[in-house]
Protein backbone atom coordinates (compact mmCIF):
# COMPACT_ATOMS: atom_id res chain seq x y z
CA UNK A 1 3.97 8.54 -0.72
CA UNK A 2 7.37 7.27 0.65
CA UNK A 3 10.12 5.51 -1.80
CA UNK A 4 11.11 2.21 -1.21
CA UNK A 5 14.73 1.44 -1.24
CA UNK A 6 16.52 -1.47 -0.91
CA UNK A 7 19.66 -3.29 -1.39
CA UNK A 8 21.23 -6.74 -1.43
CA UNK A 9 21.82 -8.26 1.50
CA UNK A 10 18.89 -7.20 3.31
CA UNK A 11 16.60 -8.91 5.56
CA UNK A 12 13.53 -7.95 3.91
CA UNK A 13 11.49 -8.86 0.44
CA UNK A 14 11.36 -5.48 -1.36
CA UNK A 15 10.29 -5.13 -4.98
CA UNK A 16 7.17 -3.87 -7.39
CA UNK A 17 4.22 -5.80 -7.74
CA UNK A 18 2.27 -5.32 -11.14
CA UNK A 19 -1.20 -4.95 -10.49
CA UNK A 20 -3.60 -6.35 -13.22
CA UNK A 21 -6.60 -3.90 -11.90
CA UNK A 22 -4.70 -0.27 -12.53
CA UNK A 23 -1.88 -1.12 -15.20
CA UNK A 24 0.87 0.04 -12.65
CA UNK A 25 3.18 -1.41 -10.71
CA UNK A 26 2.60 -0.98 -6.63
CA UNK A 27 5.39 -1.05 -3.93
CA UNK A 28 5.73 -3.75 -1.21
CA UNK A 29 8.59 -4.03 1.47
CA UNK A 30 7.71 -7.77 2.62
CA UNK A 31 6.43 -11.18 1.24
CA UNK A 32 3.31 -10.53 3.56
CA UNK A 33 2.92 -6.81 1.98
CA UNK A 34 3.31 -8.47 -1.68
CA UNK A 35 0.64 -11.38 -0.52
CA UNK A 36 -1.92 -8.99 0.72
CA UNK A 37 -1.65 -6.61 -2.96
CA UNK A 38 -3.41 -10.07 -4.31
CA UNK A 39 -7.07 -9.80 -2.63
CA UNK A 40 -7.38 -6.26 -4.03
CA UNK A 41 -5.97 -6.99 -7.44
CA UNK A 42 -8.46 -9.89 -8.04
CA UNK A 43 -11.76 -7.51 -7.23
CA UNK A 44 -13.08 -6.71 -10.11
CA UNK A 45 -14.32 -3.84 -8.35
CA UNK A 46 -11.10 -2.44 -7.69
CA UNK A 47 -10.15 0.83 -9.85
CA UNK A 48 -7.18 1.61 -7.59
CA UNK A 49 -4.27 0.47 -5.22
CA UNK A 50 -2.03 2.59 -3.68
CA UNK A 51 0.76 1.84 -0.99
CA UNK A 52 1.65 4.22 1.91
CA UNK A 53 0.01 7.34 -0.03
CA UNK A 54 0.12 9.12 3.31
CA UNK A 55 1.36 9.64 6.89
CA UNK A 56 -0.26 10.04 9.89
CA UNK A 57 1.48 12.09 13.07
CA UNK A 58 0.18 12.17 16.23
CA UNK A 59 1.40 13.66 19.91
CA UNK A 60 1.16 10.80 22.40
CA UNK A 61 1.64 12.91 25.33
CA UNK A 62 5.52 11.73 25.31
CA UNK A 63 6.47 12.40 21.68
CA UNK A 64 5.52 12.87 18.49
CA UNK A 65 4.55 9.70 16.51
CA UNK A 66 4.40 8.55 12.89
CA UNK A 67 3.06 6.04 10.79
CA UNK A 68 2.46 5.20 6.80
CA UNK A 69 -0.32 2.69 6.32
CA UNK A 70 0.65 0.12 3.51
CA UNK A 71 -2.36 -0.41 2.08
CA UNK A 72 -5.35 1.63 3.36
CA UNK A 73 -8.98 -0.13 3.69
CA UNK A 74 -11.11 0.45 0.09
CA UNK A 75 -12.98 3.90 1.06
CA UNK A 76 -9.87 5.83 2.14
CA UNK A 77 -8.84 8.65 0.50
CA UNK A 78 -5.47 6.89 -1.72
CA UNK A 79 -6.46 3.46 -0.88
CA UNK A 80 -7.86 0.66 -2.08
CA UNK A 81 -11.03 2.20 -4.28
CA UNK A 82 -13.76 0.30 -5.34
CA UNK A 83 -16.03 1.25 -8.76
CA UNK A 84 -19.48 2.52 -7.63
CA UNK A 85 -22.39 -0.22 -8.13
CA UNK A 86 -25.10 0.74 -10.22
């Protein structure tokens, strides 16, 4: 997982969002990123939340690539888990 920094005077929302469903607090860079820790943290199925708990690198032929999802899709490994039903 990456850190977030920030610092005043910056263009961006940055902070820690506690999340009701793990007891933890969760790291956003944005208003949108902040907004979209909501859905998750109001599914009662939801044992965890985790933002950019990995990076993905890829060769595109030109260069190497990189990216950290924010929030993964529930079902990926350090994502957004769900309790099983039963």
């Amino acid at each position: 997982m990456r850190p977030f920094r920030w610092s005043r005077g910056e263009r961006h929302f940055a902070g820690w969002y506690w999340a009701a469903a793990t007891g933890q607090h969760v790291g956003f860079e944005s208003w949108l990123d902040r907004d979209r820790l909501l859905l998750p943290d109001f599914d009662p199925q939801v044992t965890g939340i985790a933002s950019q708990p990995f990076r993905l690198y890829w060769h595109d032929g030109e260069r190497e690539r990189r990216h950290a999802p924010d929030y993964p899709p529930r079902g990926w490994l350090g994502g957004s888990h769900r309790r099983p039903r039963g």
